[in-house]
Structure formats: C-alpha cells, structure tokens
C-alpha atoms as a PDB file:
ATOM      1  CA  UNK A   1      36.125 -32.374  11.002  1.00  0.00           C
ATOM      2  CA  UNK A   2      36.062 -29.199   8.611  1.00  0.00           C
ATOM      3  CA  UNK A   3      38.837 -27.899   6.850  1.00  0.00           C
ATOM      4  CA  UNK A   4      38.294 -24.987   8.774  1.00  0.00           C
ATOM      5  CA  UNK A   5      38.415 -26.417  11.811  1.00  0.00           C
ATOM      6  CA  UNK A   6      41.276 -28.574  11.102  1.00  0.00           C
ATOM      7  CA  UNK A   7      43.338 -25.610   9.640  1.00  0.00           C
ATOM      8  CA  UNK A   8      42.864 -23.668  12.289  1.00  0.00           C
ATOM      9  CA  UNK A   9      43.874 -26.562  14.842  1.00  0.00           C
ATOM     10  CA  UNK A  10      47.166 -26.709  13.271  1.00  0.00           C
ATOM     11  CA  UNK A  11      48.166 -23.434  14.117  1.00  0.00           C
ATOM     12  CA  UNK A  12      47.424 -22.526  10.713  1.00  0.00           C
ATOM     13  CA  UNK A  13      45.500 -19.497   8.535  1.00  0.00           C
ATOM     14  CA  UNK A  14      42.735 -20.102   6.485  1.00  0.00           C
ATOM     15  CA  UNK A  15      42.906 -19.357   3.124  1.00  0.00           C
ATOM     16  CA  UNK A  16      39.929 -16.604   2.076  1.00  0.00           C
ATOM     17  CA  UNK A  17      38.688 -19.014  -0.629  1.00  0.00           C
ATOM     18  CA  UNK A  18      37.626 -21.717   1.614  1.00  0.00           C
ATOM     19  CA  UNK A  19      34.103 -20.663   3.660  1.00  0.00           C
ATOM     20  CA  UNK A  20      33.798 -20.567   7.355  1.00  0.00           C
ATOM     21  CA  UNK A  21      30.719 -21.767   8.978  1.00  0.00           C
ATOM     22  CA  UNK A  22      28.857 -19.066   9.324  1.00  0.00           C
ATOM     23  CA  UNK A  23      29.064 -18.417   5.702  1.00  0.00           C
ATOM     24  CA  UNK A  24      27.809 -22.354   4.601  1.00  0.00           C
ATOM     25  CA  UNK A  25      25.082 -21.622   7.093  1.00  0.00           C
ATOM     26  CA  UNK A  26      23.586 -18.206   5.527  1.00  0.00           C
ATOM     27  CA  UNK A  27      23.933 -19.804   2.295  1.00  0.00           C
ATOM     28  CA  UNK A  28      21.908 -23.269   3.365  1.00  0.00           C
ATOM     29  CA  UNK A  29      19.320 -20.705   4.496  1.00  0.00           C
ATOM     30  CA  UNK A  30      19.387 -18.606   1.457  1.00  0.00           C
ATOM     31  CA  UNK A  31      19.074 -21.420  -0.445  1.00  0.00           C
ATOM     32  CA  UNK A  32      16.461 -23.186   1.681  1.00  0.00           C
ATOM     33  CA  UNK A  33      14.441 -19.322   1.655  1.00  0.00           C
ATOM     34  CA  UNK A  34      14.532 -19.540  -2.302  1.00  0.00           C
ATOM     35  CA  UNK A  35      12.858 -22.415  -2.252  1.00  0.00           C
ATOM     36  CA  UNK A  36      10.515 -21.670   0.675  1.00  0.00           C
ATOM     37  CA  UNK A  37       9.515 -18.384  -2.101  1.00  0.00           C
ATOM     38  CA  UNK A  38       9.402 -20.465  -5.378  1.00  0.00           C
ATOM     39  CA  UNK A  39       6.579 -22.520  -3.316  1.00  0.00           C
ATOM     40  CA  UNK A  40       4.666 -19.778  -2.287  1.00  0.00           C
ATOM     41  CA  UNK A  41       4.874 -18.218  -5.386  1.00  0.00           C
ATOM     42  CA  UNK A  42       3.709 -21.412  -7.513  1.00  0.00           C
ATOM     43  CA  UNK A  43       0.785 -21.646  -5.032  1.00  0.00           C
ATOM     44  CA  UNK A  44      -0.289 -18.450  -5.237  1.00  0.00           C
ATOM     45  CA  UNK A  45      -0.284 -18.960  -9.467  1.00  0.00           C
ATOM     46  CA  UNK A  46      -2.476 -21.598  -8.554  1.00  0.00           C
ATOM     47  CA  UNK A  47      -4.964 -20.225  -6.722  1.00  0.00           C
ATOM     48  CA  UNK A  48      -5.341 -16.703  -8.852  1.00  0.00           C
ATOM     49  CA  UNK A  49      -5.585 -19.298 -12.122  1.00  0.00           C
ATOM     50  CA  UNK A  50      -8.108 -20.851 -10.589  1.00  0.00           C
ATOM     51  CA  UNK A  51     -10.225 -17.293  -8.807  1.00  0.00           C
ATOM     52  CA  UNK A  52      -9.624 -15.516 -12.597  1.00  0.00           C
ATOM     53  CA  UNK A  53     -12.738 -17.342 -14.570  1.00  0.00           C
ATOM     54  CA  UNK A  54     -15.087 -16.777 -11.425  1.00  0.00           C
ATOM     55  CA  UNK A  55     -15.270 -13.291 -12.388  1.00  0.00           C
ATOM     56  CA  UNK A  56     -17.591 -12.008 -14.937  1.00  0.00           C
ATOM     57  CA  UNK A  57     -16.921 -10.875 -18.115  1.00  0.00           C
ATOM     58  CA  UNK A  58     -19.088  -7.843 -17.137  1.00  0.00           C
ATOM     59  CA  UNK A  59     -16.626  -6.967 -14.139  1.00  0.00           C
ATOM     60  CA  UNK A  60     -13.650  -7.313 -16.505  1.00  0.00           C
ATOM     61  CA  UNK A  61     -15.038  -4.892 -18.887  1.00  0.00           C
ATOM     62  CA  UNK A  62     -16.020  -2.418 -16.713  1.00  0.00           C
ATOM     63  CA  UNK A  63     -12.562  -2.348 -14.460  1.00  0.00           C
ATOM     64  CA  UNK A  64     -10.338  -2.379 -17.327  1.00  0.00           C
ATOM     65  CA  UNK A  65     -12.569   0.953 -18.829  1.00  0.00           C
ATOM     66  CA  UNK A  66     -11.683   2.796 -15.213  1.00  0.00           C
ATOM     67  CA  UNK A  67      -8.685   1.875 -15.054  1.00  0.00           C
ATOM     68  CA  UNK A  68      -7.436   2.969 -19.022  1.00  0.00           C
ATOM     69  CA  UNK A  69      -8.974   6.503 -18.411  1.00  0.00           C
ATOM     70  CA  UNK A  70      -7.335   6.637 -14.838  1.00  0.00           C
ATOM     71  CA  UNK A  71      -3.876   5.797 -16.876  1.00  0.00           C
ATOM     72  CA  UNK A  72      -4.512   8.217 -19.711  1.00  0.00           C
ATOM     73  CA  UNK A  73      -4.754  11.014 -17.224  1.00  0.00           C
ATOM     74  CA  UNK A  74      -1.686  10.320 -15.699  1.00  0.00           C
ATOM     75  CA  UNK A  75       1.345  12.399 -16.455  1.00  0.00           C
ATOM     76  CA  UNK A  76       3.540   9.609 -17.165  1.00  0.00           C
ATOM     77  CA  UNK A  77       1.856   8.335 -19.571  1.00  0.00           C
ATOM     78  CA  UNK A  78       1.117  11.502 -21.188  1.00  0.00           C
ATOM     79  CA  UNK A  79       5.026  12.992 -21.113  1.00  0.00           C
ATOM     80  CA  UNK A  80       6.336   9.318 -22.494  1.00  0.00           C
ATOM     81  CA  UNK A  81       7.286   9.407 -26.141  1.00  0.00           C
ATOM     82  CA  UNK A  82       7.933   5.849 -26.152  1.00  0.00           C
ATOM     83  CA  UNK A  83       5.923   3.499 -24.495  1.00  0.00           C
ATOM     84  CA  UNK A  84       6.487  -0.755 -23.865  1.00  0.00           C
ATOM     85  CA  UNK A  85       3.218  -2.266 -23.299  1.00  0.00           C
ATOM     86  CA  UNK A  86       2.335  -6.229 -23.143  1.00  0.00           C
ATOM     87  CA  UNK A  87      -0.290  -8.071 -25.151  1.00  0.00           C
ATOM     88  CA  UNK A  88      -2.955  -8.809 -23.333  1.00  0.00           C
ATOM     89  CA  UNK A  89      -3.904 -12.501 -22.619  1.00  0.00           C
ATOM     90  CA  UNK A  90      -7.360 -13.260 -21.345  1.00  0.00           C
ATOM     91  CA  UNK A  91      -8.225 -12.029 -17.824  1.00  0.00           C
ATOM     92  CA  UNK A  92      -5.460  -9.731 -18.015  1.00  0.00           C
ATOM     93  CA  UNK A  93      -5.363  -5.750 -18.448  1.00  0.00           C
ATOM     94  CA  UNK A  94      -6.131  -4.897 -22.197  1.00  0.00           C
ATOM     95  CA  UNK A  95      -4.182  -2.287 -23.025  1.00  0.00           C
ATOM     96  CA  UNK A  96      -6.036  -1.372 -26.559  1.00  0.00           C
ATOM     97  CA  UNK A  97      -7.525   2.144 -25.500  1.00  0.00           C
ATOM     98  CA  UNK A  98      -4.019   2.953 -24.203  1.00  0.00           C
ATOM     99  CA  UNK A  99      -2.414   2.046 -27.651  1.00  0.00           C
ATOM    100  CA  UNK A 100      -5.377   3.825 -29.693  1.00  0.00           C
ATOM    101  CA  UNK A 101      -4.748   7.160 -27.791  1.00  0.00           C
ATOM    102  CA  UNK A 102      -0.543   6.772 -27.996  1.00  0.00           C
ATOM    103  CA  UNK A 103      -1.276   6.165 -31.914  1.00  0.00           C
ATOM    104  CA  UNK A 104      -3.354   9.491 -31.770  1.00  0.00           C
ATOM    105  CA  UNK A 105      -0.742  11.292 -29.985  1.00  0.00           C
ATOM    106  CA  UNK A 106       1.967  10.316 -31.989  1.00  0.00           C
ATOM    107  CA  UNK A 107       4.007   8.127 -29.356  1.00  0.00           C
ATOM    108  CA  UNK A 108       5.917   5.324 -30.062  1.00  0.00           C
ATOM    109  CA  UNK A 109       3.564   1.987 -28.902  1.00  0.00           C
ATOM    110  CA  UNK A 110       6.223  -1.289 -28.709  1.00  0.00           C
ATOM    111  CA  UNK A 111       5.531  -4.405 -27.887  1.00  0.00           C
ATOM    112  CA  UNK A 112       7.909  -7.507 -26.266  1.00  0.00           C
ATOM    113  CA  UNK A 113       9.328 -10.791 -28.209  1.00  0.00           C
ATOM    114  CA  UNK A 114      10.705 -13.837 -26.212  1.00  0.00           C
ATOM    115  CA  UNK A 115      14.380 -13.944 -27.310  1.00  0.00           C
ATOM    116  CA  UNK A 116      15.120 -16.733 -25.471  1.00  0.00           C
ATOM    117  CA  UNK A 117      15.525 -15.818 -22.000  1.00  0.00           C
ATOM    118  CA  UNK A 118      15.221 -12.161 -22.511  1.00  0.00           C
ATOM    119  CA  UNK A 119      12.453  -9.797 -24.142  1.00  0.00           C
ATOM    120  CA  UNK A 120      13.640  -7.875 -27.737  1.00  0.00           C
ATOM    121  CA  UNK A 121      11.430  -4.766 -27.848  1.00  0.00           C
ATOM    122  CA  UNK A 122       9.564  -3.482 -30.965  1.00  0.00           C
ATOM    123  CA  UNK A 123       7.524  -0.760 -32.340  1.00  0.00           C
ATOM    124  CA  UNK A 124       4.304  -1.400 -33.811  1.00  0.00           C
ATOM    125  CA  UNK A 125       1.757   0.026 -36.214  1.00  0.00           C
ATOM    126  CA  UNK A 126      -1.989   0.362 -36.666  1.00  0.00           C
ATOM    127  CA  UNK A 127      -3.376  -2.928 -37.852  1.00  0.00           C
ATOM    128  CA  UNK A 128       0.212  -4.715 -38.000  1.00  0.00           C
ATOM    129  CA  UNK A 129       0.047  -8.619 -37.525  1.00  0.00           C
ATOM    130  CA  UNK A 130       0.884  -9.832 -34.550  1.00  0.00           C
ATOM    131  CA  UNK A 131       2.208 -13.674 -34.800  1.00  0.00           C
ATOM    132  CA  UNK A 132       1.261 -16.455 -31.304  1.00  0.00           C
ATOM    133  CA  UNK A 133       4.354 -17.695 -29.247  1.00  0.00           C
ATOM    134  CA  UNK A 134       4.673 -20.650 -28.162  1.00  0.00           C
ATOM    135  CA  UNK A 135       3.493 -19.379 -24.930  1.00  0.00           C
ATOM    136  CA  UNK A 136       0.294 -18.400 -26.744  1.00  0.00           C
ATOM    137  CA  UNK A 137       1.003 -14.708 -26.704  1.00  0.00           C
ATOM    138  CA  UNK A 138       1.064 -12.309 -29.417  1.00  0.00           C
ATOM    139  CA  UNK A 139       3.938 -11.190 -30.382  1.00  0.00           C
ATOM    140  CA  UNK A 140       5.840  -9.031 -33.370  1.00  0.00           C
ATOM    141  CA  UNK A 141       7.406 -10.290 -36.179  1.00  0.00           C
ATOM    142  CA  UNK A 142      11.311 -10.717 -35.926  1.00  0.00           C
ATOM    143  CA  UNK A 143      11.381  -8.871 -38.880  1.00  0.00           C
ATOM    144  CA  UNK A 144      10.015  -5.978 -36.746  1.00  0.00           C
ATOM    145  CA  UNK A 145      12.902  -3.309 -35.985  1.00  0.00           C
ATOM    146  CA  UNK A 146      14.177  -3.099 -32.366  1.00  0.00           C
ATOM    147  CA  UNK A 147      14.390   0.165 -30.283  1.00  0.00           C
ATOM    148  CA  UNK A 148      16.759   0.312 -27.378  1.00  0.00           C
ATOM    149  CA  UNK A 149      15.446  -0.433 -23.434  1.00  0.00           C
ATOM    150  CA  UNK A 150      17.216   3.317 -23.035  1.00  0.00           C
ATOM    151  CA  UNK A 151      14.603   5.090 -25.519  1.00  0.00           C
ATOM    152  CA  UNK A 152      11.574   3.500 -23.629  1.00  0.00           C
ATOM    153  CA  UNK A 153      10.020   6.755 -21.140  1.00  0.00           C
ATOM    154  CA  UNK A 154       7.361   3.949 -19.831  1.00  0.00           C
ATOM    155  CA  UNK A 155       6.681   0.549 -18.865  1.00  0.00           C
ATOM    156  CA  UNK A 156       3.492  -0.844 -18.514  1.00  0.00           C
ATOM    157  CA  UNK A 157       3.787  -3.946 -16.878  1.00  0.00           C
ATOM    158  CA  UNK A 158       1.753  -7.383 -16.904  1.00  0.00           C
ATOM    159  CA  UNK A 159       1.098  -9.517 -13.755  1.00  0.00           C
ATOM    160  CA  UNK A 160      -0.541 -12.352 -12.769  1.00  0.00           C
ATOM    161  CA  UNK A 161      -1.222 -11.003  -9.266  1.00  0.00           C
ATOM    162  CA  UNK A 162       0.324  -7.819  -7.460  1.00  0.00           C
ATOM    163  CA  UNK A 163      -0.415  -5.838  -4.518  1.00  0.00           C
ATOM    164  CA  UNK A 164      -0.091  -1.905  -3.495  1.00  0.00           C
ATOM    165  CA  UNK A 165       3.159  -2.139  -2.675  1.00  0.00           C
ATOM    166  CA  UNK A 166       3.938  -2.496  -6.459  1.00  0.00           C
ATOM    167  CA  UNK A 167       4.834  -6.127  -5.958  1.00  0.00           C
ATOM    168  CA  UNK A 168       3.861  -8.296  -8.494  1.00  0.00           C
ATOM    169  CA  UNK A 169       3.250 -12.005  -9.180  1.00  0.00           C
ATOM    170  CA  UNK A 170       4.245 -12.898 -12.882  1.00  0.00           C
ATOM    171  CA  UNK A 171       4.067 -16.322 -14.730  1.00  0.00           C
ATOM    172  CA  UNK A 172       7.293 -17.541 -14.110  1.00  0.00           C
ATOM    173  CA  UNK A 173       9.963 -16.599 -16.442  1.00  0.00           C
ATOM    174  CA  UNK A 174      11.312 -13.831 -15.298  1.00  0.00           C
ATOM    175  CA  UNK A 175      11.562 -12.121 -18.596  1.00  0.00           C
ATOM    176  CA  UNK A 176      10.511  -8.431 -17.034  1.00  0.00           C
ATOM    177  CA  UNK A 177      12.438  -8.863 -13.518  1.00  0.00           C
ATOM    178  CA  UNK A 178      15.455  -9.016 -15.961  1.00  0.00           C
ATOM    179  CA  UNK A 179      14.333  -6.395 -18.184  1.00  0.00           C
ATOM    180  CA  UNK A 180      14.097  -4.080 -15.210  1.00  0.00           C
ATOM    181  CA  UNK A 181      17.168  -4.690 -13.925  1.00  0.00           C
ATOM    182  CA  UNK A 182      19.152  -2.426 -17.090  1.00  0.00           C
ATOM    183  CA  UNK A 183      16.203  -0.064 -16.806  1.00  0.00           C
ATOM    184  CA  UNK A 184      15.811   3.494 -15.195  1.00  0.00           C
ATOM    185  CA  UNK A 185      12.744   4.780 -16.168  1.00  0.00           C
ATOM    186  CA  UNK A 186       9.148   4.964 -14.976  1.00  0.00           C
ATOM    187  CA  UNK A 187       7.229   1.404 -14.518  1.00  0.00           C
ATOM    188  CA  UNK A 188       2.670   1.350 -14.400  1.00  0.00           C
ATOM    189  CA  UNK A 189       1.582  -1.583 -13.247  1.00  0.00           C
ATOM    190  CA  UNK A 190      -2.263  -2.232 -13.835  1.00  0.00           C
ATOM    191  CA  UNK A 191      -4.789  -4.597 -12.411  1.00  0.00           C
ATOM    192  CA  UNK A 192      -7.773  -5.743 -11.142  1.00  0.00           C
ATOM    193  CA  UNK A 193      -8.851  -4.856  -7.273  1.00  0.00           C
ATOM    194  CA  UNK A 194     -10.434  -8.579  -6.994  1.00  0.00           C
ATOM    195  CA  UNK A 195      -7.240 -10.269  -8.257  1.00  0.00           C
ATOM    196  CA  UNK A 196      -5.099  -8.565  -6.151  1.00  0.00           C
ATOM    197  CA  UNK A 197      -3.386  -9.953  -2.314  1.00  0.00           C
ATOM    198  CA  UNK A 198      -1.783  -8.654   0.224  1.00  0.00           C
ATOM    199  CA  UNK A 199       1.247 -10.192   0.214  1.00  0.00           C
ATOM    200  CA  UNK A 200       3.390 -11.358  -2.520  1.00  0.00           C
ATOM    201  CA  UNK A 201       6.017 -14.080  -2.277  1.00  0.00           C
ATOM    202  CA  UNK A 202       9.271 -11.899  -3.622  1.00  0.00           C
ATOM    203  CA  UNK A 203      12.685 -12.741  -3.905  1.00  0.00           C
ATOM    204  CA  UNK A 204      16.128 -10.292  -4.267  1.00  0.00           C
ATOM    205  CA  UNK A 205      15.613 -10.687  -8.009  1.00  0.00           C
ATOM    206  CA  UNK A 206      12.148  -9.254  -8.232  1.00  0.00           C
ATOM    207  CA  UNK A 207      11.658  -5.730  -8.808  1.00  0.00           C
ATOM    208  CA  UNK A 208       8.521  -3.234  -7.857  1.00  0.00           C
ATOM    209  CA  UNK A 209       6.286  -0.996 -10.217  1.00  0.00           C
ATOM    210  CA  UNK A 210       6.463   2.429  -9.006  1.00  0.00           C
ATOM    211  CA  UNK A 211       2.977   2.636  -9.735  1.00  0.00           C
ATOM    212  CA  UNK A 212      -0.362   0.744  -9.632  1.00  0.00           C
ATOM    213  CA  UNK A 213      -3.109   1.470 -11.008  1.00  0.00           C
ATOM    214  CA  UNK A 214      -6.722  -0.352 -10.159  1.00  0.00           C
ATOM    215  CA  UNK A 215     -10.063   0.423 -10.927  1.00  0.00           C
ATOM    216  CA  UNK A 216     -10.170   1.383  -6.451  1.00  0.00           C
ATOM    217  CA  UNK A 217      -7.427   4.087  -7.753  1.00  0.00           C
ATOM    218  CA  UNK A 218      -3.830   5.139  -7.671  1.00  0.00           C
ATOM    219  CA  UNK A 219      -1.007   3.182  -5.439  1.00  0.00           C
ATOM    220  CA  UNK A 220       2.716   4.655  -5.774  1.00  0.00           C
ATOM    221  CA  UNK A 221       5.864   3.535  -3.930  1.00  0.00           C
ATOM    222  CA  UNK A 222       7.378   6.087  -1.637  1.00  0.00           C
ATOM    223  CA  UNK A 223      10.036   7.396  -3.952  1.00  0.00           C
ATOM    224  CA  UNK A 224       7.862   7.873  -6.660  1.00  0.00           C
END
C-alpha cells in the first residue's frame, strides 16, 4: 500500500512533500518521453552522418555561396555589431564570407570555446590561430579575451539537422540550448535544403532559431 493511501486511510492529511499518484505517474511518463526523444534524436544523428558524404562537394559549394549572400542581405546581420558564429566542421555551413564581410564592416566576429559544459565566447582577428578541441573543432586560444553573451546582437547557429520550424538537431552536448537559455537576442540558423527533415525530435530544453536560412530561401518563426 502507498503512503498515500495509507495516510489517507487513517483519517489522516498528507504532508505536501510526499507525491500523490497522479504526480509519480506524469513523472514515469516524463521520464519515459525523455528517453523515447534521446532515441529519436540519436537515430536521426545517425542517419544525417551517414546521408552527409553522399552529397557532392559541388552541391556543398554552391548552397553554402546562396545561402552567405542571402544572410549578408539580411538586416540582422547587417544592424549586429557583434556577431557569435561557429567554426565550421566539414559538411557544415562555412561561415568564412560572413566573417570576411563583418571584418570589412567593422563588426565584432567571436567565436565559441568548450568550457566544460558551457561555451566562453571570444573575439577574433584576421589570420589569428585557431587551436583543435578535443572534439576536433577549432577553437580560440584561452588566452583570447571574453565578451559578455549580453553584447552579442547575433547568433549564428550550427546544426546537425533542423527543419523550418527553426528546430534544430545538434551533436549532443547541449552547449548552445544552454547558451540560449541567458540569451535575448536574434538567433540565424543556416543549412542545407537536402539535410534538412521534417520533424525534429525536441525536448523542453531545446530552443528554436528565429530564423533559417537555406539555399530554397528564408524560414522565420511567427514572432519574428
């Protein structure tokens, strides 16, 4: 018999500490719904690692060209100040015309470092070195000054899959659905049309880009 049950056989209250069934159910299914997510998402990773080489080089290169000049006529990006971007690894957006035209225009171009389960943020330079995480990503030097989450106007976000919707699929760590959670400002998420599904396994910890931009064209949420 539950305490519950017991207590309230006895003529007596229960105390507020001690859950009532209904309660140990919804969290059993919570629970059981995070897991039911973390599985979809790790076989959706799966099969998006495994579609990303069977597209040429040639398709690539041509999406990620559309979609830079799409984003550098976007008023976001040309209003920010102070931009975070992402190092690109391979089959991912390459953000280097982006950077080239925000050194030209005098904005602030930083960069994320894995601090260890949250991202420190810092400006970079023309032709500074970059050192490799240990997740194989380049990254600034420590050494690098920080500049405050508040101070960033734009976010351009990385993805291992995303849809319309501004959902996205990352790798795992949640470094960015953290980052977003202390952050106000305006979020660009961009991507390749032939990468991208329809739905995306999400959880109450993972949060949308207000914008997405493909090489198809411009996808916003509602609010934005």
């Amino acid at each position: 018999m539950s305490i519950t049950r017991s207590l309230l056989l006895e003529g007596r209250s229960v105390p507020p500490n001690i859950p009532n069934a209904q309660t140990i159910l919804n969290f059993t299914l919570a629970k059981k719904s995070e897991r039911t997510i973390s599985m979809d998402k790790a076989t959706l990773r799966h099969q998006i690692k495994k579609k990303r080489p069977l597209l040429s080089p040639a398709y690539y290169d041509k999406a990620n060209k559309i979609i830079s000049n799409r984003i550098l006529n976007l008023d976001i990006f040309q209003s920010a100040q102070t931009i975070l971007a992402f190092s690109a690894m391979t089959y991912e957006f390459d953000s280097s015309i982006l950077q080239q035209k925000a050194y030209q225009q005098e904005k602030k171009w930083l960069l994320p470092r894995v601090q260890g389960k949250s991202l420190s943020l810092h400006a970079v330079t023309p032709g500074q070195t970059l050192e490799l995480s240990s997740f194989g990503i380049q990254e600034p030097s420590l050494s690098v000054p920080t500049t405050s989450l508040q101070d960033v106007d734009l976010i351009i976000l990385p993805c291992l899959s995303c849809n319309h919707f501004g959902e996205r699929l990352g790798y795992g760590g949640g470094y960015y659905d953290r980052l977003l959670m202390h952050y106000t400002g305006a979020t660009l998420l961009p991507y390749f049309e032939k990468l991208m599904v329809e739905v995306i396994p999400t959880d109450r910890y993972d949060r949308k880009a207000d914008l997405v931009v493909t090489e198809k064209g411009l996808f916003s949420r509602p609010h934005f």
